[in-house]
N, C-alpha and C. Protein backbone atom coordinates (compact mmCIF):
# COMPACT_ATOMS: atom_id res chain seq x y z
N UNK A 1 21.98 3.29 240.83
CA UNK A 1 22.16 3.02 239.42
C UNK A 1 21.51 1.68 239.11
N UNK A 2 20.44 1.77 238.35
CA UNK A 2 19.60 0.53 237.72
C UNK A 2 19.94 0.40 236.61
N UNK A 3 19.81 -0.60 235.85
CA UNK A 3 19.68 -1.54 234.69
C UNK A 3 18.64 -1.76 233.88
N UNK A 4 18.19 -1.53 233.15
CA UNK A 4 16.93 -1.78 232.67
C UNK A 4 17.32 -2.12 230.92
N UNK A 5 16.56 -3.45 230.71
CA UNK A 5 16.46 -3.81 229.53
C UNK A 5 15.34 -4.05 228.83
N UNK A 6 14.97 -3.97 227.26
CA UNK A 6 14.29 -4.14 226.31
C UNK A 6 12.96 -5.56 226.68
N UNK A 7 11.38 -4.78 226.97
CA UNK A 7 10.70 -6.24 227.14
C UNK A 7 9.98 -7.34 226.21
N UNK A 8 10.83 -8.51 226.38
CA UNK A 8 10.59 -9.65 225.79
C UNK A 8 9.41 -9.66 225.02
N UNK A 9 8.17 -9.45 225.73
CA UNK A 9 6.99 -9.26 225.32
C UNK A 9 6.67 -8.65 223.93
N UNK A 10 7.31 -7.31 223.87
CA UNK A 10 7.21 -6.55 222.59
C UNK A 10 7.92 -7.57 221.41
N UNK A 11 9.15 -8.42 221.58
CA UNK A 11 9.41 -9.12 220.80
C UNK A 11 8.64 -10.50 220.24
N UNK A 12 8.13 -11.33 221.05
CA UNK A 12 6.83 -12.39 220.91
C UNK A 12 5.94 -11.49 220.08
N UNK A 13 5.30 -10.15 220.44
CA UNK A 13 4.41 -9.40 219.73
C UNK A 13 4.86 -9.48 218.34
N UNK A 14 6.09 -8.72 218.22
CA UNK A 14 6.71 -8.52 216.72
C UNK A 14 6.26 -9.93 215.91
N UNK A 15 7.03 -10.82 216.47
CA UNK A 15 6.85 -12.30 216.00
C UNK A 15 5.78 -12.28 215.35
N UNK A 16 4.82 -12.73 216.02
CA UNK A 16 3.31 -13.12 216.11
C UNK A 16 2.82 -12.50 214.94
N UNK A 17 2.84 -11.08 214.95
CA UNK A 17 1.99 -10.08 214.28
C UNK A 17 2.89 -10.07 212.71
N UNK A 18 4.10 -10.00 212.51
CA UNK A 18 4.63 -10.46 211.24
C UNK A 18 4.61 -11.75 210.36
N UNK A 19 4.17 -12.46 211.61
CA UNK A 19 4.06 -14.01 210.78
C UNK A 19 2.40 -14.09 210.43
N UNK A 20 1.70 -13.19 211.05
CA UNK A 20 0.39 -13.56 210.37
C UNK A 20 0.30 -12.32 209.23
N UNK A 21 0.57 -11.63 208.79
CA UNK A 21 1.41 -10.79 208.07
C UNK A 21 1.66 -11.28 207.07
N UNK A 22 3.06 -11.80 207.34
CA UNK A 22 3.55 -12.62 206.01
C UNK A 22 2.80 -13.81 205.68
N UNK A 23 1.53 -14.41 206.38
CA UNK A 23 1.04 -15.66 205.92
C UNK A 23 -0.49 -15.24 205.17
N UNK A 24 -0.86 -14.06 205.55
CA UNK A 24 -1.67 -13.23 204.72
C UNK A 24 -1.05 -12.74 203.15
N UNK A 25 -0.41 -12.39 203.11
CA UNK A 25 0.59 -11.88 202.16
C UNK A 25 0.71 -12.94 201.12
N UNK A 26 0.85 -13.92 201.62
CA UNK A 26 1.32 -15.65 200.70
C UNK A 26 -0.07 -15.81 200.43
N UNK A 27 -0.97 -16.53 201.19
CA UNK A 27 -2.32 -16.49 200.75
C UNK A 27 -2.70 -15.31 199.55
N UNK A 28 -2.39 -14.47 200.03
CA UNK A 28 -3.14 -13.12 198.69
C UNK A 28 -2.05 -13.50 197.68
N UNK A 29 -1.28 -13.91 197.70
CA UNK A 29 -0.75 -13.84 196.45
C UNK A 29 -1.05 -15.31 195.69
N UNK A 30 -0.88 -16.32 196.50
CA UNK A 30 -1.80 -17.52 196.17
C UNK A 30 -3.33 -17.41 195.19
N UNK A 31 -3.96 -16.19 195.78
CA UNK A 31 -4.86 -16.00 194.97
C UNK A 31 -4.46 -15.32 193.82
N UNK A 32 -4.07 -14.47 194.17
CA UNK A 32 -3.53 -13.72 192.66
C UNK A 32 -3.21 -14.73 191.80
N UNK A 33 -2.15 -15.48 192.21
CA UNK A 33 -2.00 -16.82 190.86
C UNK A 33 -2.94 -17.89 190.35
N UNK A 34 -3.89 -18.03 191.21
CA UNK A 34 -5.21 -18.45 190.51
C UNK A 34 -5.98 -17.48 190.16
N UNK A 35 -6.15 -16.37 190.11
CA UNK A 35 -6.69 -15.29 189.09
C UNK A 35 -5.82 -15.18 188.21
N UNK A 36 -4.72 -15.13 187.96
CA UNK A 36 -3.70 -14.99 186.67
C UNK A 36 -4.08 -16.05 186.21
N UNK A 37 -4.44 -17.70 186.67
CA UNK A 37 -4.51 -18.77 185.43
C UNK A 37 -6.12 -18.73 185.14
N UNK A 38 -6.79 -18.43 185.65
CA UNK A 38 -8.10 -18.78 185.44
C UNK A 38 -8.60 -17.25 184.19
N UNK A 39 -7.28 -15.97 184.09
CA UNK A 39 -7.41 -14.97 182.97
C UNK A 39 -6.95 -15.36 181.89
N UNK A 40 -5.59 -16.12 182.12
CA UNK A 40 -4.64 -16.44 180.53
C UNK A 40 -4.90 -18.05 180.94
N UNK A 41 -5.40 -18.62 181.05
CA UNK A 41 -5.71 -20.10 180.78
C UNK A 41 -4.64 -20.80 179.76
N UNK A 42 -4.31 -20.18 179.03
CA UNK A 42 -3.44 -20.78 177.80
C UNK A 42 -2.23 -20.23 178.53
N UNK A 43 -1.73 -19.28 178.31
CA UNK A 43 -0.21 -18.92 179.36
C UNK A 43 0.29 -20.20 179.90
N UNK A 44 -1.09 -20.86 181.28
CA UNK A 44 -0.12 -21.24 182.15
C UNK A 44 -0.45 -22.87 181.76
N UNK A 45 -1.10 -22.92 180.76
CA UNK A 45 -0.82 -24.41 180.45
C UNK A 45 0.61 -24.98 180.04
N UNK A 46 0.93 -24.07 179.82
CA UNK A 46 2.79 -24.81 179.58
C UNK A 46 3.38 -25.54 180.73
N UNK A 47 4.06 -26.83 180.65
CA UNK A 47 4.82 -27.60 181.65
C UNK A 47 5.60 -27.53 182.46
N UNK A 48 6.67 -25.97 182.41
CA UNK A 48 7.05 -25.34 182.71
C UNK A 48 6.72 -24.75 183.42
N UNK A 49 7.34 -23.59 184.31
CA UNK A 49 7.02 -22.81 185.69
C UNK A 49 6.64 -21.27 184.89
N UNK A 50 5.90 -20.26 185.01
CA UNK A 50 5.59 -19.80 183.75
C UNK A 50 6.44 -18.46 184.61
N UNK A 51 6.65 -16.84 184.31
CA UNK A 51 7.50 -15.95 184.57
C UNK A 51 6.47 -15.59 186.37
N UNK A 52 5.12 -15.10 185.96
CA UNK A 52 4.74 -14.99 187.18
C UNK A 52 4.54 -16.24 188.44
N UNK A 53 4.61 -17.14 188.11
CA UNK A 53 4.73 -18.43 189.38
C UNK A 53 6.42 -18.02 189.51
N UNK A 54 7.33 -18.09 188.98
CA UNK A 54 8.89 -17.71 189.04
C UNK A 54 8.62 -16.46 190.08
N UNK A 55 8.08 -15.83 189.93
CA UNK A 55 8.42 -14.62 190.75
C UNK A 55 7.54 -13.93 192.10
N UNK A 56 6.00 -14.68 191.78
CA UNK A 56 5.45 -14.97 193.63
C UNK A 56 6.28 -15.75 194.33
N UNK A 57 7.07 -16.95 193.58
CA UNK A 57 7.78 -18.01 194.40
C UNK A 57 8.84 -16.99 195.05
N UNK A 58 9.14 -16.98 194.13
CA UNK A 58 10.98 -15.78 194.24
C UNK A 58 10.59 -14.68 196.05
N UNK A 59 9.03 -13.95 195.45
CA UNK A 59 8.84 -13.27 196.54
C UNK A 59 8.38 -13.82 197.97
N UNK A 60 7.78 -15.70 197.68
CA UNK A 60 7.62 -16.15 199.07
C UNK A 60 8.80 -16.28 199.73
N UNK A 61 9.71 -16.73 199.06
CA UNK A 61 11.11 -17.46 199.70
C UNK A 61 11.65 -15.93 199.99
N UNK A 62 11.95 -14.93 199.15
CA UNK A 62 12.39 -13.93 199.59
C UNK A 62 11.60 -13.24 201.01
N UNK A 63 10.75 -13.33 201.69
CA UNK A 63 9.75 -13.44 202.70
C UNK A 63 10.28 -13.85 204.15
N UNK A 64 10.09 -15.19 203.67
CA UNK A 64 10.16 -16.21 204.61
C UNK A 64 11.60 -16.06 205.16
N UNK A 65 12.62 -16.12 204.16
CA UNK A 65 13.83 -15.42 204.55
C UNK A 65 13.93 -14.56 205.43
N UNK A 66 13.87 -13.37 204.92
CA UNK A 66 13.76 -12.22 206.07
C UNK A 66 13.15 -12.70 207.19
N UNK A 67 11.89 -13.35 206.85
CA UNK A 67 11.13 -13.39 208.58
C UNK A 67 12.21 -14.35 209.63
N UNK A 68 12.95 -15.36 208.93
CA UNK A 68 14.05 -16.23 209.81
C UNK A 68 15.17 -15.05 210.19
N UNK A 69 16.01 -15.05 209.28
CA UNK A 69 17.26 -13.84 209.04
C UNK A 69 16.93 -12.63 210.07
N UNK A 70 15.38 -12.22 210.09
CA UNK A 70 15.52 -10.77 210.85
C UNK A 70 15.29 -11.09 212.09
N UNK A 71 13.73 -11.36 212.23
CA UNK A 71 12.54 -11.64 213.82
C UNK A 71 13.41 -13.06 214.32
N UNK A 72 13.91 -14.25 213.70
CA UNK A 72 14.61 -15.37 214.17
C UNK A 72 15.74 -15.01 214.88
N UNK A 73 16.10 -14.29 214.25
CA UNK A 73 18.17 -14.49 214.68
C UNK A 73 18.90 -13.05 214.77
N UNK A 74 18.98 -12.03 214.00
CA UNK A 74 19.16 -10.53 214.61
C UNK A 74 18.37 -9.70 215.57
N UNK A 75 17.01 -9.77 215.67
CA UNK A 75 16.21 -8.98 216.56
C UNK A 75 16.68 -9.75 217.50
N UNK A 76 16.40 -10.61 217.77
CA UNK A 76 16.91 -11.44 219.37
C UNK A 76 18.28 -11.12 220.43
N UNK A 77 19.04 -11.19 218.89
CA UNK A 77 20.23 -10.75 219.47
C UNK A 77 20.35 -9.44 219.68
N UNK A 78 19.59 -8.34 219.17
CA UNK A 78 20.01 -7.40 219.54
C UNK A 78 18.56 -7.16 221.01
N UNK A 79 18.12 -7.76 221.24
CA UNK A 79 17.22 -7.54 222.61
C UNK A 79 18.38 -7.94 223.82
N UNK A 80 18.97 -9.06 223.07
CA UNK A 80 19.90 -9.40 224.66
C UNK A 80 21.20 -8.08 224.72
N UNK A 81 21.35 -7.60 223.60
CA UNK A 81 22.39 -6.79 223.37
C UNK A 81 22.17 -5.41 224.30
N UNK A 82 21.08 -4.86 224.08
CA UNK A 82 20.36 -3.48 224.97
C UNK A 82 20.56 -3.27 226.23
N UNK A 83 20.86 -2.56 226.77
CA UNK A 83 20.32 -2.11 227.93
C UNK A 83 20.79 -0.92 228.35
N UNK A 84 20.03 -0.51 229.30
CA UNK A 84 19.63 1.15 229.46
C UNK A 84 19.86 1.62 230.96
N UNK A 85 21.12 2.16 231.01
CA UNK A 85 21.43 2.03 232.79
C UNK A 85 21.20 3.95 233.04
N UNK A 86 20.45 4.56 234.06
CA UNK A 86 19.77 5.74 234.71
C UNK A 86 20.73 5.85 236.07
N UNK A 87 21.83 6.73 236.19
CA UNK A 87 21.83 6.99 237.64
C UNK A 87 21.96 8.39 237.23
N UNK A 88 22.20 9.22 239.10
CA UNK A 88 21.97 10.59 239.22
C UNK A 88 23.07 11.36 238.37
N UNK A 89 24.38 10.84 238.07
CA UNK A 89 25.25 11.41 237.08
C UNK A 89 25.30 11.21 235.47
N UNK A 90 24.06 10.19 235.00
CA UNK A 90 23.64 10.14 233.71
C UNK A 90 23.13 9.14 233.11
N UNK A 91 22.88 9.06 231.36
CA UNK A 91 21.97 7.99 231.27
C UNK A 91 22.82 7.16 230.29
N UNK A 92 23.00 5.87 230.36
CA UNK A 92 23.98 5.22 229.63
C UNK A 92 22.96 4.02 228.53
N UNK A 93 23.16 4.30 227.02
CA UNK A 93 22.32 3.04 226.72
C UNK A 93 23.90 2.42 225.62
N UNK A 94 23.23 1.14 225.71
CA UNK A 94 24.66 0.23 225.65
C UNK A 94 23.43 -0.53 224.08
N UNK A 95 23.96 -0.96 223.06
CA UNK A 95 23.40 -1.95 222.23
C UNK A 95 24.31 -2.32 220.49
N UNK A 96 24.32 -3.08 220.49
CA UNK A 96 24.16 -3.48 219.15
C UNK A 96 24.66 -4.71 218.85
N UNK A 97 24.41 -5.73 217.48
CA UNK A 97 24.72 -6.48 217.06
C UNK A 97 25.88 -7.26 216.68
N UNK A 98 26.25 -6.35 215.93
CA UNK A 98 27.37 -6.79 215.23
C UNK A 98 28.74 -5.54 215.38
N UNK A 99 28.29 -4.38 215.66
CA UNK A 99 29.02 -3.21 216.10
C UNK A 99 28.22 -2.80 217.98
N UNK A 100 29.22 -2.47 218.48
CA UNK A 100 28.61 -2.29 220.10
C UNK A 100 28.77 -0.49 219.79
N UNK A 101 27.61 -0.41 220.75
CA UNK A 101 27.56 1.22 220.35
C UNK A 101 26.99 1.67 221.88
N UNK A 102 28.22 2.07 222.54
CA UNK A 102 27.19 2.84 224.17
C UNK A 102 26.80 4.61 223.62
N UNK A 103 26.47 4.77 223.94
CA UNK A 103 25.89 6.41 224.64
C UNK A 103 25.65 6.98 225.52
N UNK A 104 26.17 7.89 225.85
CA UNK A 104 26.28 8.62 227.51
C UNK A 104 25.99 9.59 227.38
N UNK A 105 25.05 10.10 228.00
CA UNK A 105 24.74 11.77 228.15
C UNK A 105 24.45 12.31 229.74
N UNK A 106 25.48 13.22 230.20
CA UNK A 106 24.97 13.23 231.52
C UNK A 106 23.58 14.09 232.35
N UNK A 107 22.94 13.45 233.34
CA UNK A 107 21.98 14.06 233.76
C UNK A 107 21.84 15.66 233.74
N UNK A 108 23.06 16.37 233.42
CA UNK A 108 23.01 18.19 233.82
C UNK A 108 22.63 18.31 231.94
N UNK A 109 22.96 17.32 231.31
CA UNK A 109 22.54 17.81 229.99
C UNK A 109 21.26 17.50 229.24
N UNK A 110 20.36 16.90 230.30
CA UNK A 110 19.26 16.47 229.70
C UNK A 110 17.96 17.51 229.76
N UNK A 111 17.32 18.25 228.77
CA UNK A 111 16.49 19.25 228.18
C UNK A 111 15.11 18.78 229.07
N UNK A 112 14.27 17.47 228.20
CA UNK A 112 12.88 16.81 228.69
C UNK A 112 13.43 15.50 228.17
N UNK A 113 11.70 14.93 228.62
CA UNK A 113 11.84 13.85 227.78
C UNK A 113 10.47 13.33 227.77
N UNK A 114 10.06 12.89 226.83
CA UNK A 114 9.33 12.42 225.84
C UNK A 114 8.57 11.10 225.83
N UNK A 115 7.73 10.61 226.40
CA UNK A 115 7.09 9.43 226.53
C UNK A 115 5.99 8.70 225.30
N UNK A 116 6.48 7.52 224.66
CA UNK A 116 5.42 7.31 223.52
C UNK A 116 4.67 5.91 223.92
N UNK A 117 3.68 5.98 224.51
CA UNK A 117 2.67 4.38 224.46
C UNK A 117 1.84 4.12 223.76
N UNK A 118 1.87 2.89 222.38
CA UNK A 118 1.47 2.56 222.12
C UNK A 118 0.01 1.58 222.12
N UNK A 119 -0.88 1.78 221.79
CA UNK A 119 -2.44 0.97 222.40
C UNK A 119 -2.27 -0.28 222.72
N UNK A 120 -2.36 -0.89 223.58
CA UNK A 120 -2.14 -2.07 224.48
C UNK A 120 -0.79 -2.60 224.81
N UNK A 121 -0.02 -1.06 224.70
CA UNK A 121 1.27 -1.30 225.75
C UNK A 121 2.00 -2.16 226.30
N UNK A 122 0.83 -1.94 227.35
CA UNK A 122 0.33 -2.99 228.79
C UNK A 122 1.11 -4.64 228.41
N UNK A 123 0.55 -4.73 227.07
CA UNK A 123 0.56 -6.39 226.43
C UNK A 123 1.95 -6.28 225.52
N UNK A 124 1.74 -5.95 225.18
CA UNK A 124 3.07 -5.85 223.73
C UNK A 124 4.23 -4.73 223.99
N UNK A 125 4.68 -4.28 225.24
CA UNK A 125 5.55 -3.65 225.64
C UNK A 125 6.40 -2.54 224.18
N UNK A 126 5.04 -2.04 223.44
CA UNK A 126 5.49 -0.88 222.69
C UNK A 126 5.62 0.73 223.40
N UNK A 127 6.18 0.84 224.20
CA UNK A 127 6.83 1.81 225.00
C UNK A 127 8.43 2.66 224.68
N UNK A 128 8.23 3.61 224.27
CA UNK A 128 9.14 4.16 223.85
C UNK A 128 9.65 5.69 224.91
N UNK A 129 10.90 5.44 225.34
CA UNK A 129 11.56 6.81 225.83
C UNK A 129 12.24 7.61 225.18
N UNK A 130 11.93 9.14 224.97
CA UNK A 130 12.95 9.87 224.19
C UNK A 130 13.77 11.05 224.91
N UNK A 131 14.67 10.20 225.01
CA UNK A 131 15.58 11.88 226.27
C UNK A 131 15.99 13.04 224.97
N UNK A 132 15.66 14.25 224.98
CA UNK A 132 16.35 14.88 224.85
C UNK A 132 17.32 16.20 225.32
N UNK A 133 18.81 15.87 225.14
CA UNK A 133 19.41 16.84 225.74
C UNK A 133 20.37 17.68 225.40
N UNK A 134 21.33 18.66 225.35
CA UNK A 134 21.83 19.34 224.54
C UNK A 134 23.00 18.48 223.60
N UNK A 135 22.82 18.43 222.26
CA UNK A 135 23.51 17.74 221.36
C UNK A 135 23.17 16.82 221.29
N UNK A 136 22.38 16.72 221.52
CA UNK A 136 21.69 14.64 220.89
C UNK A 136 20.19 13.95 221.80
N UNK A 137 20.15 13.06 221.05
CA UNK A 137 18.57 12.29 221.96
C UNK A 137 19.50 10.71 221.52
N UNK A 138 18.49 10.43 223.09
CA UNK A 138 18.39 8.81 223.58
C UNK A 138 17.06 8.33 223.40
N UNK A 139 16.85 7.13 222.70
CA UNK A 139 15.97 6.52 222.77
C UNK A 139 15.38 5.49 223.19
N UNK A 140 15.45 4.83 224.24
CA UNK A 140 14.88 3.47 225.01
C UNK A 140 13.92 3.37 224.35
N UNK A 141 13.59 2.52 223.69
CA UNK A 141 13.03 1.40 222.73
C UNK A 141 12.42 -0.12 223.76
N UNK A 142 11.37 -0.13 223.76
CA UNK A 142 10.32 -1.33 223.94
C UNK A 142 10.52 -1.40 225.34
N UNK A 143 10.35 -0.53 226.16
CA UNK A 143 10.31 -0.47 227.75
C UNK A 143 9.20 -1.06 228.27
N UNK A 144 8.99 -1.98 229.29
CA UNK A 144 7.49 -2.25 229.62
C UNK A 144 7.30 -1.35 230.80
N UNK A 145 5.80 -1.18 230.87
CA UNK A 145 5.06 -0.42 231.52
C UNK A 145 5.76 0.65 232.62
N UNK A 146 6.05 -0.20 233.48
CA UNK A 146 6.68 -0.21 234.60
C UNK A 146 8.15 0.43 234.65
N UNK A 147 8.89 -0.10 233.90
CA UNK A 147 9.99 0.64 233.84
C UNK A 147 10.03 2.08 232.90
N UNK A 148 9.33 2.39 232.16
CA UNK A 148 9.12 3.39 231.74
C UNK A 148 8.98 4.38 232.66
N UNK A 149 7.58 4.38 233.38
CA UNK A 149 7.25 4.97 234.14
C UNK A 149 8.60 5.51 235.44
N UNK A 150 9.26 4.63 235.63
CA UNK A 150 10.40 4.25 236.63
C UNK A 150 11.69 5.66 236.25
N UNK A 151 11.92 5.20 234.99
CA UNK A 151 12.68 5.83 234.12
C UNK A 151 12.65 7.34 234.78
N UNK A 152 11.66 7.52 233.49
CA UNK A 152 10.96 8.75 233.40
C UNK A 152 10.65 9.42 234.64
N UNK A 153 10.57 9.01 235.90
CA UNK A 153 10.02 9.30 237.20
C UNK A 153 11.66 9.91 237.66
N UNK A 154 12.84 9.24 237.87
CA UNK A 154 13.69 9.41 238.06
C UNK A 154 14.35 10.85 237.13
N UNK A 155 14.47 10.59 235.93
CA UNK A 155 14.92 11.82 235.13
C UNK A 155 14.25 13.26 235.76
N UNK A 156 12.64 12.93 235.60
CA UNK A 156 11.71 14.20 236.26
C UNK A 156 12.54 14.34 237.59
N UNK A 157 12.85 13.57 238.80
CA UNK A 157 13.29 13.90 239.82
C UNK A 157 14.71 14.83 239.71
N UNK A 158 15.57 14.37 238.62
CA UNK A 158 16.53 14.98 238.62
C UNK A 158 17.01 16.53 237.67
N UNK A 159 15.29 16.59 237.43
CA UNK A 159 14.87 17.96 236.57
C UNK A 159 14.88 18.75 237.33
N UNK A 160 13.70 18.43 238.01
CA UNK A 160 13.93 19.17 239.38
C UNK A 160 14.34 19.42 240.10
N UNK A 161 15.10 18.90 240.81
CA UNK A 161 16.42 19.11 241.93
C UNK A 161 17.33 19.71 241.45
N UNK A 162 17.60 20.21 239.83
CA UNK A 162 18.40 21.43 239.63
C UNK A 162 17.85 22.90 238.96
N UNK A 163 16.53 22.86 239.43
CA UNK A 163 15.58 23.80 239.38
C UNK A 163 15.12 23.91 238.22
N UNK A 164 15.00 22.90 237.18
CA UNK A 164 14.52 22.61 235.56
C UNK A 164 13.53 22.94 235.84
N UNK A 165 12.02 22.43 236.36
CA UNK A 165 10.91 22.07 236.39
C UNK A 165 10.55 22.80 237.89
């Protein structure tokens, strides 16, 4: 019976790739508000903050928020929260935040299962497992390479040894 948890890697990825994201996003809208003053020239001469600067602002901060609130401080916690334990009597995944949620399905009830790799994997540990077995699917979420393969190698073994496959 192994242990296997969610890889770090895919999370740095998330990071990375949302913050240049959201800093694209600010820039384009940066422009947009110098195309809005350079159309109504008179509009935004007022001293005042005019309705559209009120509401790119509204949508940076609303942004930037989420990117702290979600990728900062809940995704994290729920990476340490995960994990995904495989022995020959079944597959146990354990996770959540703020509510703990296990799932157990035992090895005699598992159908196939389902392998998803994402293009450069390898790097950004977008690896996805999907057991399915009678009455429900498991999903291992951001597996790196290696343990996927591991996984999945084991389940196949135990396909077979009750004459599944």
């Amino acid at each position: 019976m192994k242990k296997y948890y969610a890889d770090k890697k895919s999370l740095k990825f998330l990071r990375v790739m949302t913050f240049v994201i959201i800093v694209c996003i600010i820039i384009g809208l940066k422009y947009l508000l110098e195309y809005l003053e350079g159309r109504f020239p008179e509009y935004f001469a007022l001293p005042k903050f005019t309705v559209p600067e009120i509401i790119i602002w509204a949508f940076v901060i609303l942004l930037v928020t989420a990117y702290v609130v979600f990728l900062l401080i809940i995704l994290p916690l729920w990476y340490r929260s995960v994990s995904y334990t495989v022995s020959p009597e079944g597959i146990v995944l354990r996770s959540g935040v703020f509510f703990k949620n296990t799932r157990y399905v035992k090895m005699s009830a598992v159908q196939y299962t389902t392998t998803v790799s994402m293009p450069f994997s390898k790097y950004t540990s977008f690896n996805f497992l999907l057991i399915n077995a009678y009455g429900g699917r498991l999903l291992f979420c951001f597996l790196s390479s290696s343990d996927l393969e591991e996984i999945d190698k084991k389940i196949q073994q135990a396909l077979r040894s009750r004459g599944g496959l």
